[in-house]
PDB file of N, CA and C in Angstrom:
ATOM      1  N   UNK A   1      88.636 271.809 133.553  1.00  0.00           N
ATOM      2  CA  UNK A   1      87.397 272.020 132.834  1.00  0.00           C
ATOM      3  C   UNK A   1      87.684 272.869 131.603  1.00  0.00           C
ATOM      4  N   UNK A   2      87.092 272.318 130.808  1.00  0.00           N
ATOM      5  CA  UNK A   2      87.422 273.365 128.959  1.00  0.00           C
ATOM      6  C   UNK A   2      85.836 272.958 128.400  1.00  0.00           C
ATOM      7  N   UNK A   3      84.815 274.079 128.613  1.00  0.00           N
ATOM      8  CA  UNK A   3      83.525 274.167 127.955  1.00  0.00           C
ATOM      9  C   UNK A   3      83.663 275.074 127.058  1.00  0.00           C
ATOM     10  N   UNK A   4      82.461 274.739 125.852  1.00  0.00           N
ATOM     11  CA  UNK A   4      82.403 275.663 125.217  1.00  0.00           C
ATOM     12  C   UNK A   4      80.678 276.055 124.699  1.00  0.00           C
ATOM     13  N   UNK A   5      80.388 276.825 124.568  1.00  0.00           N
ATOM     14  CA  UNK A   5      78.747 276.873 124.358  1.00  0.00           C
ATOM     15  C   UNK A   5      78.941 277.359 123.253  1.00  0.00           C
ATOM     16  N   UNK A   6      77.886 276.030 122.386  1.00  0.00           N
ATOM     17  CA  UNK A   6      78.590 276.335 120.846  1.00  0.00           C
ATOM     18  C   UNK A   6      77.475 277.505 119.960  1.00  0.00           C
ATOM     19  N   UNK A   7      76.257 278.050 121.091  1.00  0.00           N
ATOM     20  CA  UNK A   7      75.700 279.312 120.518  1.00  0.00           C
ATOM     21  C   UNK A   7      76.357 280.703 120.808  1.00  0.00           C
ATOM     22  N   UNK A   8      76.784 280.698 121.902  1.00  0.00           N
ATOM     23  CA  UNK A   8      77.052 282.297 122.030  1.00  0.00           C
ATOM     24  C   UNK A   8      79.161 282.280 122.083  1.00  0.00           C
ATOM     25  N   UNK A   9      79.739 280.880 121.920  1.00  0.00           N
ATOM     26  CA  UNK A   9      80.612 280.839 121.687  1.00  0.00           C
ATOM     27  C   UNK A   9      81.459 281.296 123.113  1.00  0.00           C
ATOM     28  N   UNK A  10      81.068 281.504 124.016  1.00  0.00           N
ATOM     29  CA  UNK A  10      81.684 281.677 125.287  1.00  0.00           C
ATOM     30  C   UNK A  10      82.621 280.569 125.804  1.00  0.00           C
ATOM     31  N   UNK A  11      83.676 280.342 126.337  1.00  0.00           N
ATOM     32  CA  UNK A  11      84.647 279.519 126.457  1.00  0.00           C
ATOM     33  C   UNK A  11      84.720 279.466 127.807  1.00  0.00           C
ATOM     34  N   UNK A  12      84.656 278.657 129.064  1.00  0.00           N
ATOM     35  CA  UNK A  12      84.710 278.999 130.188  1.00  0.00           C
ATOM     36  C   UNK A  12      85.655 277.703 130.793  1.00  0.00           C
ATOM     37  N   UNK A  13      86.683 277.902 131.413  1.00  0.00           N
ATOM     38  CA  UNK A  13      87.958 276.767 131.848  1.00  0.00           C
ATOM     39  C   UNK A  13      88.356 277.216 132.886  1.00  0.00           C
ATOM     40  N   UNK A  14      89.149 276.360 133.918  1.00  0.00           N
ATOM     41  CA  UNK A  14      90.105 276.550 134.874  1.00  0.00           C
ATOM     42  C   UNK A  14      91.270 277.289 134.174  1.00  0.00           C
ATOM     43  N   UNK A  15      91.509 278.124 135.161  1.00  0.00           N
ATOM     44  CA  UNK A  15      93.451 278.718 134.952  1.00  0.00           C
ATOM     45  C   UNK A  15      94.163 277.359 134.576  1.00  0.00           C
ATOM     46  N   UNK A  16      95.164 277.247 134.176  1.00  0.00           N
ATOM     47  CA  UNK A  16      95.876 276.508 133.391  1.00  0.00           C
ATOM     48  C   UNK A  16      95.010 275.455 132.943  1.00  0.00           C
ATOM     49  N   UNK A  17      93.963 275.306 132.827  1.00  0.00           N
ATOM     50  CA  UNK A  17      93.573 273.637 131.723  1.00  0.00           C
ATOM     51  C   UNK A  17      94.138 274.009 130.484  1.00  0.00           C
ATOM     52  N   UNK A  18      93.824 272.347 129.880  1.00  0.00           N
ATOM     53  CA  UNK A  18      94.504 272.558 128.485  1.00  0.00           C
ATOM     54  C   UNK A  18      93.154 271.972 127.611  1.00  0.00           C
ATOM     55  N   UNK A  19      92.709 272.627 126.354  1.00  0.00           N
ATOM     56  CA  UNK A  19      91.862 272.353 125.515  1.00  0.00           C
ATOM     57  C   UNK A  19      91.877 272.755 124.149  1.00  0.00           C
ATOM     58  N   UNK A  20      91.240 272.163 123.323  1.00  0.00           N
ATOM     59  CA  UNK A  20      91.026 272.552 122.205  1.00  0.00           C
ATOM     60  C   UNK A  20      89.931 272.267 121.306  1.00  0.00           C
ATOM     61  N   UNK A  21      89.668 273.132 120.381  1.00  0.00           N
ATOM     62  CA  UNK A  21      88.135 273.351 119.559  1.00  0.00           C
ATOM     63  C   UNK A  21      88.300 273.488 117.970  1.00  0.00           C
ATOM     64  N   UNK A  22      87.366 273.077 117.205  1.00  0.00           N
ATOM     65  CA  UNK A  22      87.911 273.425 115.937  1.00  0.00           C
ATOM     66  C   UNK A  22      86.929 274.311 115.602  1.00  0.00           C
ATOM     67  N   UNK A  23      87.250 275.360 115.154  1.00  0.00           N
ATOM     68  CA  UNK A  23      86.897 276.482 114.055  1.00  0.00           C
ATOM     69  C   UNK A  23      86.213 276.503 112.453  1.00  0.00           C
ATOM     70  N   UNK A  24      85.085 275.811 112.359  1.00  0.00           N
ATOM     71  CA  UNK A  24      85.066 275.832 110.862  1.00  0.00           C
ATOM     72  C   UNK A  24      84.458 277.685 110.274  1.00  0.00           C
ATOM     73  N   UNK A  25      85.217 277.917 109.296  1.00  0.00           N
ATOM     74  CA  UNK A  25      84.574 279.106 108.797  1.00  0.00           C
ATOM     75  C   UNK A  25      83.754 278.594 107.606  1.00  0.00           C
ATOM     76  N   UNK A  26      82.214 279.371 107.653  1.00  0.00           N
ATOM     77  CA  UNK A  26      81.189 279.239 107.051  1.00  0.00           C
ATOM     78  C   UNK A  26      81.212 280.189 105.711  1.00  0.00           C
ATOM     79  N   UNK A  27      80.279 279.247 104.994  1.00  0.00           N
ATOM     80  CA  UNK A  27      80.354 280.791 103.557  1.00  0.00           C
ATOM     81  C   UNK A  27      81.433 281.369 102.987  1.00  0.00           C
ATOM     82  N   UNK A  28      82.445 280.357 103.171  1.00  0.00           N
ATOM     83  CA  UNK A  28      83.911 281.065 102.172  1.00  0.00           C
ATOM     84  C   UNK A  28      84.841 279.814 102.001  1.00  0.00           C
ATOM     85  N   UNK A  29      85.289 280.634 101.037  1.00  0.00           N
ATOM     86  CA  UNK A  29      86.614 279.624 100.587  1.00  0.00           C
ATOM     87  C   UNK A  29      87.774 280.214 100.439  1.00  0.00           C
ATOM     88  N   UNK A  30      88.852 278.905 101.131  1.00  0.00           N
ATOM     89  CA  UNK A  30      89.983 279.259 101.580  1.00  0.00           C
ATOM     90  C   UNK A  30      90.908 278.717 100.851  1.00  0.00           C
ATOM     91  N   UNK A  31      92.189 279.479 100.058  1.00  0.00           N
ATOM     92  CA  UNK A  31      93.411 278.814  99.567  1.00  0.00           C
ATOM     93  C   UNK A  31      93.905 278.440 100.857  1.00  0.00           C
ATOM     94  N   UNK A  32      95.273 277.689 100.133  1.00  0.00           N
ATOM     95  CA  UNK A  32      96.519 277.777 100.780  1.00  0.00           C
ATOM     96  C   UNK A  32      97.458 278.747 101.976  1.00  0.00           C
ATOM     97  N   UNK A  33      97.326 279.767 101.152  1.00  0.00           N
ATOM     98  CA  UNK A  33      97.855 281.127 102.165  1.00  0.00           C
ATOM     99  C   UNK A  33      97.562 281.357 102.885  1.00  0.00           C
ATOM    100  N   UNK A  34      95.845 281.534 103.120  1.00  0.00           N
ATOM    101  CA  UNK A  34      94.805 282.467 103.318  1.00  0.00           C
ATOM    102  C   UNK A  34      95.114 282.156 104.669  1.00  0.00           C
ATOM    103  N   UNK A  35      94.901 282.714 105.939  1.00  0.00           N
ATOM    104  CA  UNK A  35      94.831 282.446 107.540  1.00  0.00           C
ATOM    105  C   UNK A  35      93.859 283.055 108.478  1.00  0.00           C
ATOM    106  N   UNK A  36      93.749 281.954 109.431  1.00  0.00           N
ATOM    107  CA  UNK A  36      92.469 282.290 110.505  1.00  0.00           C
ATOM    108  C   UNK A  36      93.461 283.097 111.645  1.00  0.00           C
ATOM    109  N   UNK A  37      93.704 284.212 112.164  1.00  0.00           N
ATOM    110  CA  UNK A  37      93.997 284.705 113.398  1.00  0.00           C
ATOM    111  C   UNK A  37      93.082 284.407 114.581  1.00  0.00           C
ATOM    112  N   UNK A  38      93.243 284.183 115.614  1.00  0.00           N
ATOM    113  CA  UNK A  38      92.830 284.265 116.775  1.00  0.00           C
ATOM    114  C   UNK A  38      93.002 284.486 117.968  1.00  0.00           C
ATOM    115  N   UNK A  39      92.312 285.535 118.356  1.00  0.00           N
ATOM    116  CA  UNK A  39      93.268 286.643 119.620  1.00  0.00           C
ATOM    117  C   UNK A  39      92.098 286.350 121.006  1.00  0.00           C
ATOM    118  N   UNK A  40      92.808 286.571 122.149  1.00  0.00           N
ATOM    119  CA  UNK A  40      92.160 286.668 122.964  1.00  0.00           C
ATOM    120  C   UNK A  40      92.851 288.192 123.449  1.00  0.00           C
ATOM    121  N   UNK A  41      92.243 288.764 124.226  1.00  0.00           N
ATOM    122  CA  UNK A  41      92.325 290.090 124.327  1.00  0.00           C
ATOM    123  C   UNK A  41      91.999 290.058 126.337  1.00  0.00           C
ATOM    124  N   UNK A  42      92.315 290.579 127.218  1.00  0.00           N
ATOM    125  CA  UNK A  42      91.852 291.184 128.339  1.00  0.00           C
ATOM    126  C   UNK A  42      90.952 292.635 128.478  1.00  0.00           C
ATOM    127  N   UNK A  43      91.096 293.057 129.652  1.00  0.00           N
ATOM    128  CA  UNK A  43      89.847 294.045 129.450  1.00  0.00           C
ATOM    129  C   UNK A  43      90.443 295.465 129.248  1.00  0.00           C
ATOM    130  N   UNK A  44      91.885 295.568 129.503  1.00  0.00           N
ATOM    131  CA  UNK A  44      92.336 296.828 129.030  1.00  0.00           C
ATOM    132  C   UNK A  44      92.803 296.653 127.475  1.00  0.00           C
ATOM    133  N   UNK A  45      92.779 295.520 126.633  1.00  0.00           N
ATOM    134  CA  UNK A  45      92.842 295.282 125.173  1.00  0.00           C
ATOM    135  C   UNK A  45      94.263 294.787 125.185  1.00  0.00           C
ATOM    136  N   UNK A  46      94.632 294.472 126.368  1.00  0.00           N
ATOM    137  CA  UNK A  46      95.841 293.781 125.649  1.00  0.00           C
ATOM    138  C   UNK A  46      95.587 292.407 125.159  1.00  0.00           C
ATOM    139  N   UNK A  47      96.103 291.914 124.084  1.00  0.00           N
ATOM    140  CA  UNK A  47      96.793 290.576 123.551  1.00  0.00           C
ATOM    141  C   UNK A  47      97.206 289.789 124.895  1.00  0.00           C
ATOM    142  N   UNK A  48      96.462 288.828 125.053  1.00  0.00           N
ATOM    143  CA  UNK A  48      96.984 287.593 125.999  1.00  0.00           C
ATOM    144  C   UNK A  48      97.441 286.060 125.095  1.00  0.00           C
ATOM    145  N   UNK A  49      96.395 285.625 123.875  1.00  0.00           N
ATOM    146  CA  UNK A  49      96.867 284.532 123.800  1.00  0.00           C
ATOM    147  C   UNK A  49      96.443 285.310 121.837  1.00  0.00           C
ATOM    148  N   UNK A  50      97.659 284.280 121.170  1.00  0.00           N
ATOM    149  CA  UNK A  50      97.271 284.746 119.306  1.00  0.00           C
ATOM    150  C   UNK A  50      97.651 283.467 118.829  1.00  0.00           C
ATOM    151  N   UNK A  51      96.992 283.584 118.134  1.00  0.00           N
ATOM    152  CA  UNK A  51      97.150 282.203 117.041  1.00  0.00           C
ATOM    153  C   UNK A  51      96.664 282.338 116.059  1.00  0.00           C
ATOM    154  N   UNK A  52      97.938 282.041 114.805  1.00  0.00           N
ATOM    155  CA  UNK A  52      97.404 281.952 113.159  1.00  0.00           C
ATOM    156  C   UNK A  52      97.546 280.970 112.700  1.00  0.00           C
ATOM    157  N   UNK A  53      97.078 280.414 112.078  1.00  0.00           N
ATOM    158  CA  UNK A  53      96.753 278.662 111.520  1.00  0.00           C
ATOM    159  C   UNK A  53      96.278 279.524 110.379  1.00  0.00           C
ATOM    160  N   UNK A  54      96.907 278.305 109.397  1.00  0.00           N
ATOM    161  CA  UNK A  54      96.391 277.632 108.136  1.00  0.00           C
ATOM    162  C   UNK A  54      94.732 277.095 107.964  1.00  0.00           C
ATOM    163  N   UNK A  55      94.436 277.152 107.168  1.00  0.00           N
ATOM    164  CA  UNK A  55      93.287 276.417 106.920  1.00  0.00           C
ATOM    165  C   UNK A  55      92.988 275.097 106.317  1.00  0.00           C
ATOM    166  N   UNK A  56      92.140 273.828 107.261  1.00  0.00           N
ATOM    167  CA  UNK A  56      92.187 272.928 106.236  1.00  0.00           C
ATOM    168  C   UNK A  56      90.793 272.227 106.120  1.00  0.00           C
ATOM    169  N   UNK A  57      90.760 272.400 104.575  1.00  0.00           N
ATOM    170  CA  UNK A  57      88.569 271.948 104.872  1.00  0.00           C
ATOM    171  C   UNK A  57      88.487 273.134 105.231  1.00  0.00           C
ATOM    172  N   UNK A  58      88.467 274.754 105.726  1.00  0.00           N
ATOM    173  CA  UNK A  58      87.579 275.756 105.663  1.00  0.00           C
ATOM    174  C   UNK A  58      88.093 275.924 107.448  1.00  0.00           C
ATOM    175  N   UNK A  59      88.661 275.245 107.945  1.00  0.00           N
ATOM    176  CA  UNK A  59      88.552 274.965 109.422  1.00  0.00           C
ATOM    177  C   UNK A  59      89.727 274.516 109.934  1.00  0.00           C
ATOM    178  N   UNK A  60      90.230 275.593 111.047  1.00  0.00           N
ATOM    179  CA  UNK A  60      91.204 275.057 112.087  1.00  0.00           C
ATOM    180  C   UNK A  60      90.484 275.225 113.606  1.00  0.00           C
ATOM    181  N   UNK A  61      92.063 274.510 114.180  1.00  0.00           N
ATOM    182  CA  UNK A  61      92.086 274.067 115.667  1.00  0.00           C
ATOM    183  C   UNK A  61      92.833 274.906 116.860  1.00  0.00           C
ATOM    184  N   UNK A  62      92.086 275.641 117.806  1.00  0.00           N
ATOM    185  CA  UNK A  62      92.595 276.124 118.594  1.00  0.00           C
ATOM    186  C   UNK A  62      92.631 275.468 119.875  1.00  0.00           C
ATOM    187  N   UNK A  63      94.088 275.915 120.186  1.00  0.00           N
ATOM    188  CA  UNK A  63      94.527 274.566 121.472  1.00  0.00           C
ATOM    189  C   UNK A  63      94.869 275.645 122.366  1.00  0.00           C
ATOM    190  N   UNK A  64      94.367 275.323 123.709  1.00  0.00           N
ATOM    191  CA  UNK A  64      94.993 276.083 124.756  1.00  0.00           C
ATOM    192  C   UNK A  64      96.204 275.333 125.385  1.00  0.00           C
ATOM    193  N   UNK A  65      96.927 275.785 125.882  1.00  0.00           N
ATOM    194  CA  UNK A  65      97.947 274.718 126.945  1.00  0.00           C
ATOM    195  C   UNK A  65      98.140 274.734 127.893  1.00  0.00           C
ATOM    196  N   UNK A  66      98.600 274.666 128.943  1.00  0.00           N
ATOM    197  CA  UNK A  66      98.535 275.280 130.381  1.00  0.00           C
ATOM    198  C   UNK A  66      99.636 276.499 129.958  1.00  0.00           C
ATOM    199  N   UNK A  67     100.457 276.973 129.917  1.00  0.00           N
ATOM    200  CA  UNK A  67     100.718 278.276 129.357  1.00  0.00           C
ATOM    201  C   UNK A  67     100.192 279.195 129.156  1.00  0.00           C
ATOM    202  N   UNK A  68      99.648 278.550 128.704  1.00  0.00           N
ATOM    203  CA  UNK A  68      98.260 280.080 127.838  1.00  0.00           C
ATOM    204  C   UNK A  68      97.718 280.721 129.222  1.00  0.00           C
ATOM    205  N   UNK A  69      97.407 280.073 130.007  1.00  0.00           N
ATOM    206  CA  UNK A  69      96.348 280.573 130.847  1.00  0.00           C
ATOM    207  C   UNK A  69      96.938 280.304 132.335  1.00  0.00           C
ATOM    208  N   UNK A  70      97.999 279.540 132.485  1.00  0.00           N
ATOM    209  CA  UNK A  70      98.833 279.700 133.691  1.00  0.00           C
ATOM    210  C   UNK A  70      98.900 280.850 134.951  1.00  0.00           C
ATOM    211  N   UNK A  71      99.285 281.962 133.369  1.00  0.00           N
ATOM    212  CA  UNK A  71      99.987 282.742 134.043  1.00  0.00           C
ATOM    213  C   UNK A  71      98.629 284.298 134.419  1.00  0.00           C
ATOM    214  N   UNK A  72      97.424 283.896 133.850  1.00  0.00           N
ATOM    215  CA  UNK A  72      96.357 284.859 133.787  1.00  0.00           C
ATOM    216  C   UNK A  72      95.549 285.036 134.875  1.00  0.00           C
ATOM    217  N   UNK A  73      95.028 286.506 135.152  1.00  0.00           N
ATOM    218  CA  UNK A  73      94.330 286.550 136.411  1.00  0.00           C
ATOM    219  C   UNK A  73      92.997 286.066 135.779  1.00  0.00           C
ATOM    220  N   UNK A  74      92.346 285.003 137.048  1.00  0.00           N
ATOM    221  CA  UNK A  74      91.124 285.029 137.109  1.00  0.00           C
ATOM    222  C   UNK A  74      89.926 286.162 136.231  1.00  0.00           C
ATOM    223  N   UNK A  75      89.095 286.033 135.520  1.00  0.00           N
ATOM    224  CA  UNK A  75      88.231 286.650 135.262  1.00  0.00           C
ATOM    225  C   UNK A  75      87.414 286.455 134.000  1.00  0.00           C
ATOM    226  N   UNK A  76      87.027 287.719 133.204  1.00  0.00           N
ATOM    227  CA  UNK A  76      86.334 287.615 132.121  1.00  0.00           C
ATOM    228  C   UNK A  76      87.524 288.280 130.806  1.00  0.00           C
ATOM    229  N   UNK A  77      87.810 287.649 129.843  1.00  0.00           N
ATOM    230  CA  UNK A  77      88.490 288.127 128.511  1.00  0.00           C
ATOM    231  C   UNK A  77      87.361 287.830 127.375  1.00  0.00           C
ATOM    232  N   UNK A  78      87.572 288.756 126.029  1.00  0.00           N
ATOM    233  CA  UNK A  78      87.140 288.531 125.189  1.00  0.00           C
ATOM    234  C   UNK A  78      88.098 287.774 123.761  1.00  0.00           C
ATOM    235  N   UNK A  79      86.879 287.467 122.942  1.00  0.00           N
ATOM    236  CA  UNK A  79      87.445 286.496 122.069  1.00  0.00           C
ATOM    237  C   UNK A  79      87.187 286.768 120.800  1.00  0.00           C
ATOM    238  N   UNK A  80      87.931 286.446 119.208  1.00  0.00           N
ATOM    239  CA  UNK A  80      87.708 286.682 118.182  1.00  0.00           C
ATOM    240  C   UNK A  80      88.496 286.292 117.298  1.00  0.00           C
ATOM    241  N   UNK A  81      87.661 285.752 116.476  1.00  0.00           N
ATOM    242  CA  UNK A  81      88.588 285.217 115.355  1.00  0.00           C
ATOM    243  C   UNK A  81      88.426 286.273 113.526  1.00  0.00           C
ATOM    244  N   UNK A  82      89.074 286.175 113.216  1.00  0.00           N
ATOM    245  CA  UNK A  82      89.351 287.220 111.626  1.00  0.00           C
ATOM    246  C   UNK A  82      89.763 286.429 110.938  1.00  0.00           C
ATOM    247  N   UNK A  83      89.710 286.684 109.317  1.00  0.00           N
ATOM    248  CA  UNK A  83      90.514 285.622 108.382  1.00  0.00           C
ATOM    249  C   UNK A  83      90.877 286.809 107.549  1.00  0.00           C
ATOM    250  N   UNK A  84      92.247 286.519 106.996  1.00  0.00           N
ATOM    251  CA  UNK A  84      93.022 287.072 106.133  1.00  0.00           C
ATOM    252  C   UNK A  84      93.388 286.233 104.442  1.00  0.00           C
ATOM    253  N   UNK A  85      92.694 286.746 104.065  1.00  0.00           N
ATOM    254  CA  UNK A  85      93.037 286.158 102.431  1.00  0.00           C
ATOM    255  C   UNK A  85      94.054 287.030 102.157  1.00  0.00           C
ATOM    256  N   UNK A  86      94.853 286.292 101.178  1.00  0.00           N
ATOM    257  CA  UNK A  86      96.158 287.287 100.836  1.00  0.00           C
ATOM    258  C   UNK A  86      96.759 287.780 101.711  1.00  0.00           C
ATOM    259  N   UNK A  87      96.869 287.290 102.886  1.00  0.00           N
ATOM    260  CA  UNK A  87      97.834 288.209 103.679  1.00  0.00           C
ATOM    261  C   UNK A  87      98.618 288.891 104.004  1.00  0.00           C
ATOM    262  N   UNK A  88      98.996 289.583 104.508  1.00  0.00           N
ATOM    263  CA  UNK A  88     100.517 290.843 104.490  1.00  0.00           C
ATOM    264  C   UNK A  88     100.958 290.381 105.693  1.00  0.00           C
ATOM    265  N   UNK A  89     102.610 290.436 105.972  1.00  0.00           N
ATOM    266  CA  UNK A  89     102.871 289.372 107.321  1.00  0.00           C
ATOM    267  C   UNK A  89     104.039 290.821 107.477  1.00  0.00           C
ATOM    268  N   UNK A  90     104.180 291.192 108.861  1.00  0.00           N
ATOM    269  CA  UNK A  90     105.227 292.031 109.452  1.00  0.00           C
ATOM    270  C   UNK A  90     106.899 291.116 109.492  1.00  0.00           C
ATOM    271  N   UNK A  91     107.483 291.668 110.356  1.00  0.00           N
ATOM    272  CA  UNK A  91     109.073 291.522 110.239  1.00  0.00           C
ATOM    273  C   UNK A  91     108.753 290.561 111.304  1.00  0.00           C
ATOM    274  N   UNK A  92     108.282 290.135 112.444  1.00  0.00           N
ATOM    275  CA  UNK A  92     107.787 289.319 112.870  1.00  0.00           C
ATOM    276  C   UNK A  92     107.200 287.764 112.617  1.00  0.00           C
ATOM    277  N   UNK A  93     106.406 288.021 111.479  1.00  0.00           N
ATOM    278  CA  UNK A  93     105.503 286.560 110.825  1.00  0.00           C
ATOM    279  C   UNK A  93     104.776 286.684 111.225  1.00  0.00           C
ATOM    280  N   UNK A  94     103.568 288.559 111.632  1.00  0.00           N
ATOM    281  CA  UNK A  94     102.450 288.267 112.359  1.00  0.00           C
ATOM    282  C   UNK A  94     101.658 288.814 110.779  1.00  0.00           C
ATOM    283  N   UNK A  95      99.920 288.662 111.370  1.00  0.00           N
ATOM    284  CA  UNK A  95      99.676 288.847 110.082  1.00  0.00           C
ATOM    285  C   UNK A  95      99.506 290.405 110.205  1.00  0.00           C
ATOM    286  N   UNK A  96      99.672 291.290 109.272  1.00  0.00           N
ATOM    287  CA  UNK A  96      98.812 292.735 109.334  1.00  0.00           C
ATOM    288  C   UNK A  96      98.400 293.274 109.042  1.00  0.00           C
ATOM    289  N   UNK A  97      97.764 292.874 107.901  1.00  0.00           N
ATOM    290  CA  UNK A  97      96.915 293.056 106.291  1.00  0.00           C
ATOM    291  C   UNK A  97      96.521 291.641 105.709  1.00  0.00           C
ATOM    292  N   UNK A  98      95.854 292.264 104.879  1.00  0.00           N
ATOM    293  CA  UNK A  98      95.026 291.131 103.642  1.00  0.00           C
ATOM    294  C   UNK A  98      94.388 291.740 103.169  1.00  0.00           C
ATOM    295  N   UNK A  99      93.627 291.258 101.874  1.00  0.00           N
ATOM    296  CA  UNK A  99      92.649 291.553 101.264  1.00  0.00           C
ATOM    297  C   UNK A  99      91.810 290.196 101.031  1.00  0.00           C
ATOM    298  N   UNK A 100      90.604 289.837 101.177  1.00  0.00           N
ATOM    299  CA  UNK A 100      89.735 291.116 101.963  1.00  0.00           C
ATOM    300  C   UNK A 100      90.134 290.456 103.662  1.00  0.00           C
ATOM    301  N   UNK A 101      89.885 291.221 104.707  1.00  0.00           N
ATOM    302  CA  UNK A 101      89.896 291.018 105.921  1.00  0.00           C
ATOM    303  C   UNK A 101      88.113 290.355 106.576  1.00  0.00           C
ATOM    304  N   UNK A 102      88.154 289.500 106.997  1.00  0.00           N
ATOM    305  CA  UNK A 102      86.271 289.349 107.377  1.00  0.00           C
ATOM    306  C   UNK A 102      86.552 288.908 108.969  1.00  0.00           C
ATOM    307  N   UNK A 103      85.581 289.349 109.827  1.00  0.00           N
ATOM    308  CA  UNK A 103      85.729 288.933 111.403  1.00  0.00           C
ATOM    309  C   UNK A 103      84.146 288.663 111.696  1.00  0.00           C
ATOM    310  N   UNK A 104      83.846 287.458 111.217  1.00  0.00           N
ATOM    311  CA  UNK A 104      82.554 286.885 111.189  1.00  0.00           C
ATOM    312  C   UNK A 104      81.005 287.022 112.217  1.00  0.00           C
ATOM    313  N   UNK A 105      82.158 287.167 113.650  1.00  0.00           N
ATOM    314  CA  UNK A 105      81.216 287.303 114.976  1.00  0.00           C
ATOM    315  C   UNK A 105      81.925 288.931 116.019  1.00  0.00           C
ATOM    316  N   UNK A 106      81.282 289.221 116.671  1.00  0.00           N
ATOM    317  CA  UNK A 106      80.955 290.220 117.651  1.00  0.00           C
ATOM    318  C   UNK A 106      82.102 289.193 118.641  1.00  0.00           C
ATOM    319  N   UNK A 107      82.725 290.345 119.120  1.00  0.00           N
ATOM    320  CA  UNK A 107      83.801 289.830 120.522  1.00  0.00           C
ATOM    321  C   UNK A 107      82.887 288.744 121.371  1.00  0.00           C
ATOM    322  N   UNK A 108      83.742 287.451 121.392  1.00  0.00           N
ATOM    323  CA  UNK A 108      82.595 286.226 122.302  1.00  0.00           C
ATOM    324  C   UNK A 108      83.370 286.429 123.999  1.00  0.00           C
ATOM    325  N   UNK A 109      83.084 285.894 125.052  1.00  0.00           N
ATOM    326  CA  UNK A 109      84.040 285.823 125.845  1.00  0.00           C
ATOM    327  C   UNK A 109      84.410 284.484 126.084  1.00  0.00           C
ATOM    328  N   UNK A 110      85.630 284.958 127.206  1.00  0.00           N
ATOM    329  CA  UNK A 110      86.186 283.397 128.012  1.00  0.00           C
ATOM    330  C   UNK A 110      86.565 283.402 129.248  1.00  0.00           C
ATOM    331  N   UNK A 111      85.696 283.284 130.317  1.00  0.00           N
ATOM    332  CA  UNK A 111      86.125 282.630 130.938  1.00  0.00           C
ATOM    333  C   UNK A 111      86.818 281.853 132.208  1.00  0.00           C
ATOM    334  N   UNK A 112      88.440 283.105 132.684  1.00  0.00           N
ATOM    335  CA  UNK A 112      89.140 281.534 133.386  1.00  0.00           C
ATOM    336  C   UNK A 112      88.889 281.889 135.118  1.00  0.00           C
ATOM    337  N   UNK A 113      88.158 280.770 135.116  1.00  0.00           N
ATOM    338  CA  UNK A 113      87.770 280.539 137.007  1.00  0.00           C
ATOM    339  C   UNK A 113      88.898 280.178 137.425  1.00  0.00           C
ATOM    340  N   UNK A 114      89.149 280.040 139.019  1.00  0.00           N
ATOM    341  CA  UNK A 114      90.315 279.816 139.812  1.00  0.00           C
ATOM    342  C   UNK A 114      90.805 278.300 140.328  1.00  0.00           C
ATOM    343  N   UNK A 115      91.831 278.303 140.405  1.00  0.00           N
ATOM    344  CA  UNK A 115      91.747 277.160 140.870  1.00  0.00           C
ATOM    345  C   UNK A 115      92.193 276.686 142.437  1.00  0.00           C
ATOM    346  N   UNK A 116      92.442 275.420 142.924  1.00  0.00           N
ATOM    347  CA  UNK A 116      93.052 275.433 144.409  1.00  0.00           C
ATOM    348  C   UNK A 116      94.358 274.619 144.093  1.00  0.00           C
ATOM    349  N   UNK A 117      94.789 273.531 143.350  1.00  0.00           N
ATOM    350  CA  UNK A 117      95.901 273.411 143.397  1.00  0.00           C
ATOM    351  C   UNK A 117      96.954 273.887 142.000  1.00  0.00           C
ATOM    352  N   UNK A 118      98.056 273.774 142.546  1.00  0.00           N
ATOM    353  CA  UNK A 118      98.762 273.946 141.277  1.00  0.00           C
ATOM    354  C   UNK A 118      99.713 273.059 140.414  1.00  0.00           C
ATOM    355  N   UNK A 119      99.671 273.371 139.193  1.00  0.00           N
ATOM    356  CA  UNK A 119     100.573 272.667 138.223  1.00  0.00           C
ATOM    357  C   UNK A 119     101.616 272.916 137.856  1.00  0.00           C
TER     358      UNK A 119
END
């Protein structure tokens, strides 16, 4: 199962399903450079799943895989996406700056119920 409720943006799936959604950002315009981050976070704030994409048309695609969520306990995480114009990228290739920085929505959640067999 991979739902998504496209008002309050809540994401709700089985441990390992695999899905994906596209992202359009509203009210702006995007070069080339410019990038959408997207973090999922747990409840003590760690980083579970990140993804930076390009933009195309104003709008990317976030894919889960069974990976992503394999290896995660059951429960509730939160969700959020940011865009970086001009970006500043670490020794890594993550992003860690821009100008300007915008994070459009309030932390959404996601999500992952249990399952009975495995993959």
């Amino acid at each position: 199962m991979f739902k998504i409720n496209t008002e309050t943006g809540a994401i709700t799936m089985h441990k390992g399903d695999t899905g994906s959604f596209l992202i359009r950002g509203k009210k702006a315009t995007f070069g080339a450079a410019d990038r959408a981050v997207f973090t999922v976070r747990d409840s003590s704030g760690t980083i579970v799943k990140e993804q930076t994409s390009a933009l195309a048309d104003g709008a990317f695609r976030v894919i889960f895989l069974n990976s992503d969520t394999d290896g995660l306990a059951t429960g509730t995480y939160k969700w959020d996406v940011r865009y970086a114009w001009n970006p500043v990228y670490d020794d890594d290739n993550k992003v860690i700056d821009g100008y300007p920085i915008y994070t459009p929505r309030d932390g959404m959640t996601l999500e992952i119920r249990p399952v009975v067999g495995e993959i």
